[in-house]
N, C-alpha and C. Protein backbone atom coordinates (compact mmCIF):
# COMPACT_ATOMS: atom_id res chain seq x y z
N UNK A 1 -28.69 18.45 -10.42
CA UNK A 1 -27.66 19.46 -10.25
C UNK A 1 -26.43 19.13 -11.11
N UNK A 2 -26.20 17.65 -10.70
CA UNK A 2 -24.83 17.46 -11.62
C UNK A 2 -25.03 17.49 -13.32
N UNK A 3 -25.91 17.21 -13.80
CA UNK A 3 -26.37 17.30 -14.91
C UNK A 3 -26.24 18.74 -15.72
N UNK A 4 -26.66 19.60 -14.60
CA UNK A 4 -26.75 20.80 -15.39
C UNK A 4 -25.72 21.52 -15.13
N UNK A 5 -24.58 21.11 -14.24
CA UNK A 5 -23.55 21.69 -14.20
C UNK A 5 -22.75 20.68 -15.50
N UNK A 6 -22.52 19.84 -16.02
CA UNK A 6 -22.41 19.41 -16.86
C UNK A 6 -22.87 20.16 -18.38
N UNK A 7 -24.20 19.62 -18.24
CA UNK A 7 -25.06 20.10 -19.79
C UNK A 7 -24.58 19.85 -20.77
N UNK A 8 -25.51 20.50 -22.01
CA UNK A 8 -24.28 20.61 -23.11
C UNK A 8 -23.58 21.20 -23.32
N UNK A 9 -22.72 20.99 -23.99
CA UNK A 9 -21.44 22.24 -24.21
C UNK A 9 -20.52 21.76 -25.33
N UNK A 10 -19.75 22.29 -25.71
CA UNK A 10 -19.15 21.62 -26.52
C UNK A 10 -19.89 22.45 -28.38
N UNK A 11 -19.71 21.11 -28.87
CA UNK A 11 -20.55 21.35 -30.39
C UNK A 11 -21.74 22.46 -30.62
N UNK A 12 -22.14 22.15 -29.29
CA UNK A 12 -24.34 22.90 -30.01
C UNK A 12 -24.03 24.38 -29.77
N UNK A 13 -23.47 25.24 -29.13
CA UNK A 13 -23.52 26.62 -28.99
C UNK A 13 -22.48 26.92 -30.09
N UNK A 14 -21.50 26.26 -30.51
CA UNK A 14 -20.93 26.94 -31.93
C UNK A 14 -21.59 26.04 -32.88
N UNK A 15 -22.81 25.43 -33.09
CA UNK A 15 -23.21 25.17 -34.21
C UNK A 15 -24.18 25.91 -34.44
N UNK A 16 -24.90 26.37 -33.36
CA UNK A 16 -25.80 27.69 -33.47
C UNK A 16 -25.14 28.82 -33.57
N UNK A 17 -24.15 29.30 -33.52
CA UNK A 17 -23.52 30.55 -33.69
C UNK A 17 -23.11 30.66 -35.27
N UNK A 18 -22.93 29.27 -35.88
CA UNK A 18 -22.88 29.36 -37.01
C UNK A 18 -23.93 30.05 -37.95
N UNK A 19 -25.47 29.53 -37.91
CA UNK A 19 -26.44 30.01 -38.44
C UNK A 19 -26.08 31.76 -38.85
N UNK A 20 -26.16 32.54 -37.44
CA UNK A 20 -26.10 33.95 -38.26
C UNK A 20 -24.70 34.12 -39.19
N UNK A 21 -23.65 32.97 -39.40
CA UNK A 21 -22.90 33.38 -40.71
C UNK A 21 -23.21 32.87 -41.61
N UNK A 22 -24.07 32.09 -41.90
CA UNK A 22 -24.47 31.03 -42.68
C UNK A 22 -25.38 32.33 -43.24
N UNK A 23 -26.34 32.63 -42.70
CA UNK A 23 -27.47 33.84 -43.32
C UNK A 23 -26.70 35.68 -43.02
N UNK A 24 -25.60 35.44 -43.40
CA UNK A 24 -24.76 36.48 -43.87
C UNK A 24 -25.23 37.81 -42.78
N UNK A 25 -25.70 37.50 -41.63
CA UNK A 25 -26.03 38.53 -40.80
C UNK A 25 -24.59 39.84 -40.72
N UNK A 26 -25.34 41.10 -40.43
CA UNK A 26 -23.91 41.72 -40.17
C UNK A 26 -23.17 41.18 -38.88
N UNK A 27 -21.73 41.79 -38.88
CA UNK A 27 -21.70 41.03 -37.45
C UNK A 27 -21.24 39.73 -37.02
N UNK A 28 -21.53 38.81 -37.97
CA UNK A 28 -21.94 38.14 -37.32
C UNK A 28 -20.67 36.75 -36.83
N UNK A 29 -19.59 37.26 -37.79
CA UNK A 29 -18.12 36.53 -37.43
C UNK A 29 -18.07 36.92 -36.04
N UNK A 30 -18.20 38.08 -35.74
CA UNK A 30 -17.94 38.69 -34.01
C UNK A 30 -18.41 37.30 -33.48
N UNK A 31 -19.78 37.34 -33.23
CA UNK A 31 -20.63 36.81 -33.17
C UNK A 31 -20.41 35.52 -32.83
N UNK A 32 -20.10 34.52 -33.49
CA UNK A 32 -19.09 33.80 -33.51
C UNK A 32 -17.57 33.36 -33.20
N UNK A 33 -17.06 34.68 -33.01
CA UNK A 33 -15.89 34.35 -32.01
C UNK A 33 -15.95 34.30 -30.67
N UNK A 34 -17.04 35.33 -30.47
CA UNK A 34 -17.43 35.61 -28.80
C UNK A 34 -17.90 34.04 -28.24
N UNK A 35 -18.64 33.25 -29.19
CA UNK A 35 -19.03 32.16 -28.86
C UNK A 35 -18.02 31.10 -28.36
N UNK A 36 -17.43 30.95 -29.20
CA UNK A 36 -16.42 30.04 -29.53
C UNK A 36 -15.23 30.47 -28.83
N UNK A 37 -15.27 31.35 -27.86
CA UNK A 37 -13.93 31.59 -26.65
C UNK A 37 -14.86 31.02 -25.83
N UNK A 38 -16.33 32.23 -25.37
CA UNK A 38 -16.84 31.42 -24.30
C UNK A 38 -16.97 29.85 -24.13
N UNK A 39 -16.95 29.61 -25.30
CA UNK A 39 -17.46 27.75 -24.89
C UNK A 39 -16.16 27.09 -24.36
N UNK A 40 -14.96 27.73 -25.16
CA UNK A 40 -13.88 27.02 -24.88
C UNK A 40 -13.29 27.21 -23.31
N UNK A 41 -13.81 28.54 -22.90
CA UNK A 41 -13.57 28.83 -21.72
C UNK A 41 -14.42 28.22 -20.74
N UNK A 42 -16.23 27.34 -20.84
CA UNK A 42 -16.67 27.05 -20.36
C UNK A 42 -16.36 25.86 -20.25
N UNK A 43 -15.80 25.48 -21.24
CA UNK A 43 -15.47 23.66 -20.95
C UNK A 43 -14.02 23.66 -20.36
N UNK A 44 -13.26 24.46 -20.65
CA UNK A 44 -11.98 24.38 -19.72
C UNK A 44 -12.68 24.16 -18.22
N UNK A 45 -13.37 25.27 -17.47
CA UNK A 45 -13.70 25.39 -16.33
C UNK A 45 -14.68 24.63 -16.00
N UNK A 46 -15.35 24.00 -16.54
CA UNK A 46 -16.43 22.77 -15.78
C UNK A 46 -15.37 21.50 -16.05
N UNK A 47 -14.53 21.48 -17.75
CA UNK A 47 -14.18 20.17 -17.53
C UNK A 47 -13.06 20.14 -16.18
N UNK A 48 -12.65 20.37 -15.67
CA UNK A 48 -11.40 20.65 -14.47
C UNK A 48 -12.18 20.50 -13.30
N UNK A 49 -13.41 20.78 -13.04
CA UNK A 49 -14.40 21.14 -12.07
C UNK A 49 -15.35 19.40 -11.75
N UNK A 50 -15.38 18.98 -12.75
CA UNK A 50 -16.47 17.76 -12.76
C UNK A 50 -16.50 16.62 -11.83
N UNK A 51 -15.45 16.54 -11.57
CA UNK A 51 -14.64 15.35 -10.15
C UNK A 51 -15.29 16.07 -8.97
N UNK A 52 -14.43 17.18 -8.71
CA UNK A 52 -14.97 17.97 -7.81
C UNK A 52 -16.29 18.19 -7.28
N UNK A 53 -17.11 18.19 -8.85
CA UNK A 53 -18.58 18.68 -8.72
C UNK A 53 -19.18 17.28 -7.91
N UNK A 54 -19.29 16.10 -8.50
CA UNK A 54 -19.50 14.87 -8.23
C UNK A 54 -18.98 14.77 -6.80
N UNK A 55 -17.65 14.46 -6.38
CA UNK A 55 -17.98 14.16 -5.05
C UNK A 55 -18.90 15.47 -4.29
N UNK A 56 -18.57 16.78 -4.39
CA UNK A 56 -19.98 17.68 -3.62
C UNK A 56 -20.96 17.30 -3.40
N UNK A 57 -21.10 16.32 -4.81
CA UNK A 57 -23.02 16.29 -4.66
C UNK A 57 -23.40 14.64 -4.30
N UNK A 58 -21.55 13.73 -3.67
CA UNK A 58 -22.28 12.60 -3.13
C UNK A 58 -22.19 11.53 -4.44
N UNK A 59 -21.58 12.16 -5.66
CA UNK A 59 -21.98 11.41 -6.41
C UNK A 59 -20.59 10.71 -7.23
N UNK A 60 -19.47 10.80 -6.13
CA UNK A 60 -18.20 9.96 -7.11
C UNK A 60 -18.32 8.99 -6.14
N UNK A 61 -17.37 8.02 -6.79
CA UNK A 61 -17.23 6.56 -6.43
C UNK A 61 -15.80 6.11 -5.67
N UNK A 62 -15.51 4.93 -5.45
CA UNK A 62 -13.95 5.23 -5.26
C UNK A 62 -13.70 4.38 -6.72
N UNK A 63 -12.71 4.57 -6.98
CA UNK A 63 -12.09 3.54 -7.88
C UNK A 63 -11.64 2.47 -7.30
N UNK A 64 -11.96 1.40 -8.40
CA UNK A 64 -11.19 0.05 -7.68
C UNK A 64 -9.97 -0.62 -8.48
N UNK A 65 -9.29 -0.65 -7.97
CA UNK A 65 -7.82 -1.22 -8.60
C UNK A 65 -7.81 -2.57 -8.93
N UNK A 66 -8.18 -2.94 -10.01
CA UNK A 66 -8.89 -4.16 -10.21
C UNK A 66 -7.24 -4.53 -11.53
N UNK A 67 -7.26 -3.20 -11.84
CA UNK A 67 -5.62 -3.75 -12.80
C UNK A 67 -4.46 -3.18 -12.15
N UNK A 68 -3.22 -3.39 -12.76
CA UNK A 68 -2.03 -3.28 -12.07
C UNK A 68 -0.73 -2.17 -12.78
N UNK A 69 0.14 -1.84 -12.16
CA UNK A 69 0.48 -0.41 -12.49
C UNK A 69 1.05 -0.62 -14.12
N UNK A 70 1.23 -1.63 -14.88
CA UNK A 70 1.47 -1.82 -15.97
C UNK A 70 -0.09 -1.62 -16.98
N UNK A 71 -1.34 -1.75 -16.61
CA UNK A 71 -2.70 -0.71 -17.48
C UNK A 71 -2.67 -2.27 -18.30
N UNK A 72 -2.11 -3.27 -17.99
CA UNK A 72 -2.73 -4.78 -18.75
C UNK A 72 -3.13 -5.77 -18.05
N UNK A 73 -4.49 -5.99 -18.50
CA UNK A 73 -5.53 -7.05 -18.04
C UNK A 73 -5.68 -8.34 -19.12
N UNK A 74 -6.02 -9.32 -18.60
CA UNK A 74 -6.64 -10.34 -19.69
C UNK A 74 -7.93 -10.54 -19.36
N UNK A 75 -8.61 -11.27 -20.47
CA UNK A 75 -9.88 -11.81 -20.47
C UNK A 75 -10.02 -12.69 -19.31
N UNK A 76 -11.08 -12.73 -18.76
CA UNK A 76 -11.46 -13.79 -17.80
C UNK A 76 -11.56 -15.29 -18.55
N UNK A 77 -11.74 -15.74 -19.63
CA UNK A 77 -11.48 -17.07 -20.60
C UNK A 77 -10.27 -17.43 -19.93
N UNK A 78 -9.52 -16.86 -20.37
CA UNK A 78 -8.07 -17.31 -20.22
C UNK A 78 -7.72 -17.88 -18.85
N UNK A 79 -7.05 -18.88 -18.48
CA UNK A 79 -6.60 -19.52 -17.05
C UNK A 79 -5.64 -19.38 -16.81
N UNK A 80 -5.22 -17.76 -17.20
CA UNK A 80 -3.88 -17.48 -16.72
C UNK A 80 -4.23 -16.14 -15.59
N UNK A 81 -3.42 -15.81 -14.91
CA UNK A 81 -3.18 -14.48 -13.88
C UNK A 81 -2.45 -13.96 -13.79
N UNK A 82 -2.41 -12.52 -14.02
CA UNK A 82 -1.37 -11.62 -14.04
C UNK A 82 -0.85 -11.34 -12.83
N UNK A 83 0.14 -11.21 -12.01
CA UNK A 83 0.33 -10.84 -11.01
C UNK A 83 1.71 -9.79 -10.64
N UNK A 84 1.44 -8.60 -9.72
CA UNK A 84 2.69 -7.98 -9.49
C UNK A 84 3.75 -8.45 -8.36
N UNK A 85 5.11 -8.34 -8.60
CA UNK A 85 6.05 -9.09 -7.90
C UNK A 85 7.09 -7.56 -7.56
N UNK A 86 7.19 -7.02 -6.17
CA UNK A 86 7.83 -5.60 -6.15
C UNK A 86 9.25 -6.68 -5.11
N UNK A 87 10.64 -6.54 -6.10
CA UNK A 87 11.57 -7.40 -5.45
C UNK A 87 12.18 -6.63 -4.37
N UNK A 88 12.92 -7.15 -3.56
CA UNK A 88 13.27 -6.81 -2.14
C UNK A 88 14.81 -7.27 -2.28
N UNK A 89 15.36 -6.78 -1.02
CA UNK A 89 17.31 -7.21 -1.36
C UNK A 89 17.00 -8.31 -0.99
N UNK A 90 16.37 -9.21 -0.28
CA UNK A 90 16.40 -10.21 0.39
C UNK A 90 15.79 -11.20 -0.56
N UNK A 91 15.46 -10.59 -1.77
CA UNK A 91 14.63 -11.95 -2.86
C UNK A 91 16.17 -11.99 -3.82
N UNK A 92 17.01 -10.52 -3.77
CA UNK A 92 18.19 -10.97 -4.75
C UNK A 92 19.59 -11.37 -3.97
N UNK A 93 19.40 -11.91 -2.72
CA UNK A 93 20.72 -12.42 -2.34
C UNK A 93 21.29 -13.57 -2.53
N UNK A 94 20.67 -14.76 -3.48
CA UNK A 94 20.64 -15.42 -4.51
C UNK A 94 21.14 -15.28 -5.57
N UNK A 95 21.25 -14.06 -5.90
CA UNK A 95 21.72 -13.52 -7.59
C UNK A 95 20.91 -12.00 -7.90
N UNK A 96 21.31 -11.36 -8.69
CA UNK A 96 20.53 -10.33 -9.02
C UNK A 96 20.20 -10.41 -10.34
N UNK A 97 20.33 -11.29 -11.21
CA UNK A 97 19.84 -11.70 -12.85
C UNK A 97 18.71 -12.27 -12.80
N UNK A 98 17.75 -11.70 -13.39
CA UNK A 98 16.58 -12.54 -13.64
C UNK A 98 16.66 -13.69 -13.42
N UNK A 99 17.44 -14.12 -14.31
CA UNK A 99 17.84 -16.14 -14.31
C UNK A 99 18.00 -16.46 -12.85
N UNK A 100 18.41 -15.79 -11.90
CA UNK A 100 18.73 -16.63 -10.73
C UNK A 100 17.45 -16.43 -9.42
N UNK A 101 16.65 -15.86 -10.25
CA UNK A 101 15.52 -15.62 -8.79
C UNK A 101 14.68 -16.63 -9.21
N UNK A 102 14.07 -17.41 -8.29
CA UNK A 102 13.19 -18.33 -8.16
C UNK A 102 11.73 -18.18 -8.47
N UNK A 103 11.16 -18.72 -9.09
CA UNK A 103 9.74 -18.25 -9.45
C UNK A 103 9.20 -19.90 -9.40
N UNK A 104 8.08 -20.42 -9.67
CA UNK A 104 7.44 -21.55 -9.84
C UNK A 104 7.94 -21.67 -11.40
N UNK A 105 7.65 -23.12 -11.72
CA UNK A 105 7.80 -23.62 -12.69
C UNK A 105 6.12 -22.93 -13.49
N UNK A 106 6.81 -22.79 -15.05
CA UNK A 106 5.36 -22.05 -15.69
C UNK A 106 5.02 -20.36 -15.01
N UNK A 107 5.68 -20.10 -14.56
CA UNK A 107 5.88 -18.69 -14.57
C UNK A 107 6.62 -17.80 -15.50
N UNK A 108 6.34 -16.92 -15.89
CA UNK A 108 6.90 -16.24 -16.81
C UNK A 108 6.66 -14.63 -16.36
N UNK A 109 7.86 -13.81 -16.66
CA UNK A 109 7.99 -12.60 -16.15
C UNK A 109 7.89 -11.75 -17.58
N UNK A 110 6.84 -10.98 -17.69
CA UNK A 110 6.29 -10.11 -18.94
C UNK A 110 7.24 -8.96 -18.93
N UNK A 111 7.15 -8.08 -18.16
CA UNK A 111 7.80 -6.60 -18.07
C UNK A 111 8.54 -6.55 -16.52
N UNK A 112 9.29 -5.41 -16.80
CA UNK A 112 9.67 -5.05 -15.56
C UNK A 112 9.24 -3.23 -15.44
N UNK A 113 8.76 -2.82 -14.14
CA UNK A 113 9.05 -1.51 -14.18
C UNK A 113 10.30 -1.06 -13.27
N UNK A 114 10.80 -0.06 -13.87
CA UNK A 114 11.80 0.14 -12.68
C UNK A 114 11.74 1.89 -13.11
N UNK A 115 11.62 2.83 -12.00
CA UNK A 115 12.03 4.17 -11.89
C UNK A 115 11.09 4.56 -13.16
N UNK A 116 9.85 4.26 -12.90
CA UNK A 116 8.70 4.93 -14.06
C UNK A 116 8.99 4.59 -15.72
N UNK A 117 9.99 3.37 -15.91
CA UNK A 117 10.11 3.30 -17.21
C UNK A 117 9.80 1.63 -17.56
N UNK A 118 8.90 0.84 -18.36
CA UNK A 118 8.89 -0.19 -18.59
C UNK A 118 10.28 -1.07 -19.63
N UNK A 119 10.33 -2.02 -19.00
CA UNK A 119 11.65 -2.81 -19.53
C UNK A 119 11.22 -4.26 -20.05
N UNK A 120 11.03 -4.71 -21.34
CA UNK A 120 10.92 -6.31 -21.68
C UNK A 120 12.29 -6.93 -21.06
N UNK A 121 11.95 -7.72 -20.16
CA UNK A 121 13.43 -8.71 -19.70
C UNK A 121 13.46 -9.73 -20.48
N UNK A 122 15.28 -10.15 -20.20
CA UNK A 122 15.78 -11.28 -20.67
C UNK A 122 16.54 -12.02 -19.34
N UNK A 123 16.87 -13.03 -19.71
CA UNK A 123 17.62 -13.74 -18.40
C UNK A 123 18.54 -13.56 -18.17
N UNK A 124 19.11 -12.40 -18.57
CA UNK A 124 21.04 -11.70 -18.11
C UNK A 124 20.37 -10.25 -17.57
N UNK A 125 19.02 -9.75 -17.81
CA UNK A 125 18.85 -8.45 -17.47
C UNK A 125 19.37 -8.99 -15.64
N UNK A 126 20.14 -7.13 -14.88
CA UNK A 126 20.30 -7.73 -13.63
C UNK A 126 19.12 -6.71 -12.90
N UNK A 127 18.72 -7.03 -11.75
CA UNK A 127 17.67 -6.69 -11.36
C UNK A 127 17.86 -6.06 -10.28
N UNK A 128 16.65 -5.01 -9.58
CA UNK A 128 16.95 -3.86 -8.34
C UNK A 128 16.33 -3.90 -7.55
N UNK A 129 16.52 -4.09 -6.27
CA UNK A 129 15.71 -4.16 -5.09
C UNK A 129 14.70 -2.79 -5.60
N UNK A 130 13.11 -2.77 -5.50
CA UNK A 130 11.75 -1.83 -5.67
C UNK A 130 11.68 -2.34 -7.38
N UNK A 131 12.56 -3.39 -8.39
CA UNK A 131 12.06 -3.47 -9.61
C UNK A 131 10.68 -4.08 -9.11
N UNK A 132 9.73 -3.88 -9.96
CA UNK A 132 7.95 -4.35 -10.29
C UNK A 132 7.97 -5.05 -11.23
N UNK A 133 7.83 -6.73 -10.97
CA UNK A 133 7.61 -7.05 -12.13
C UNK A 133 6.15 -7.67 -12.65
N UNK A 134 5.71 -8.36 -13.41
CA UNK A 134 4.77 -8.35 -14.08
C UNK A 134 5.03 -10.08 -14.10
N UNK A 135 4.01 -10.33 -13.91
CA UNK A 135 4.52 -11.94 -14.04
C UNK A 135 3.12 -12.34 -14.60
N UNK A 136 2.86 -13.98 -15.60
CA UNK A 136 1.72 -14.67 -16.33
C UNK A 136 2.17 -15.80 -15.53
N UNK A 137 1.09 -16.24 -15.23
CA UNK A 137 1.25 -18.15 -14.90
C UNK A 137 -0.26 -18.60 -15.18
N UNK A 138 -0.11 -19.66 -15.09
CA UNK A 138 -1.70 -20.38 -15.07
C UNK A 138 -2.01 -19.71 -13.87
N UNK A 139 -3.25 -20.35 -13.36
CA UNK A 139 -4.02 -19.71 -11.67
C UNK A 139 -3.52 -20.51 -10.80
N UNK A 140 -3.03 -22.27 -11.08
CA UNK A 140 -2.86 -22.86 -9.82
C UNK A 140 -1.52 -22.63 -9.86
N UNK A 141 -0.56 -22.12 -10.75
CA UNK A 141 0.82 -21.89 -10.34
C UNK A 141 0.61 -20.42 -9.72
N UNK A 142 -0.30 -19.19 -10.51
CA UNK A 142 -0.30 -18.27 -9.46
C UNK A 142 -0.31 -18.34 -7.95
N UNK A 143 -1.19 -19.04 -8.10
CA UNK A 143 -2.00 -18.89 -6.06
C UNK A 143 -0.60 -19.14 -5.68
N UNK A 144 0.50 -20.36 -6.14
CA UNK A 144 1.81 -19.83 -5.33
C UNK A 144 2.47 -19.22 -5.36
N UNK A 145 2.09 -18.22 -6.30
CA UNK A 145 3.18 -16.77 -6.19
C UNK A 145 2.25 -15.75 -4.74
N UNK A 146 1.26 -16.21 -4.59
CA UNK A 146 0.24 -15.08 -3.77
C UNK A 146 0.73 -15.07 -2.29
């Protein structure tokens, strides 16, 4: 079912619509436009539809959040871990500058998000209770950020 609500679409019905201009049929630009709305109109409406179609038929998945709201992963080689850090007033009553919040030694803070916009920090940036940050450490300095 999902297959053929899928199908092809796309390329093969305007590459066959081509043929009758190719052999100068009368007509046959029409011919060819009629095609080439319908398809565009058929892939608008299945592509929008396909999620939909799939769970109906039993056949979506959940996603698993295996990366973090910054869309960067590393290789599993590497013996480092990325981890997210969402700060609280109670982590900046210490200071609100990067420089003054406590992290493990060998931690390093990559990005910050704050209000849907990514920020490279420095150690004078000052920081906001809900900033997200992005932090690298090895794994055994991670596990104490966890």
């Amino acid at each position: 079912m999902f297959l053929s609500w899928v199908g092809l679409r796309g390329a093969v019905p305007i590459i066959f619509a081509t043929y009758p201009v190719i052999a100068g049929i009368e007509d046959a630009d029409f011919l060819f436009n009629v095609v080439f709305v319908i398809t565009l109109l058929s892939l608008a409406l299945q592509g929008t539809t396909i999620t939909t179609a799939a769970r109906w038929l039993g056949l979506a998945t959940e996603e698993e959040k295996d990366s973090n709201d910054f869309g960067i992963e590393l290789p599993d080689e590497l013996e480092s871990k990325l981890t997210e850090v969402t700060l609280t007033k109670e982590q900046l009553a210490g200071g609100a500058r990067l420089q003054d919040l406590q992290f493990p030694k060998g931690t390093l803070v990559m990005m910050v998000k704050r209000e849907g916009s990514f920020i490279v920090p420095n150690g004078q940036m000052e920081m906001r209770a809900g900033d997200i940050l992005l932090t690298i450490a090895h794994q055994s300095v991670q596990e104490k950020l966890s």
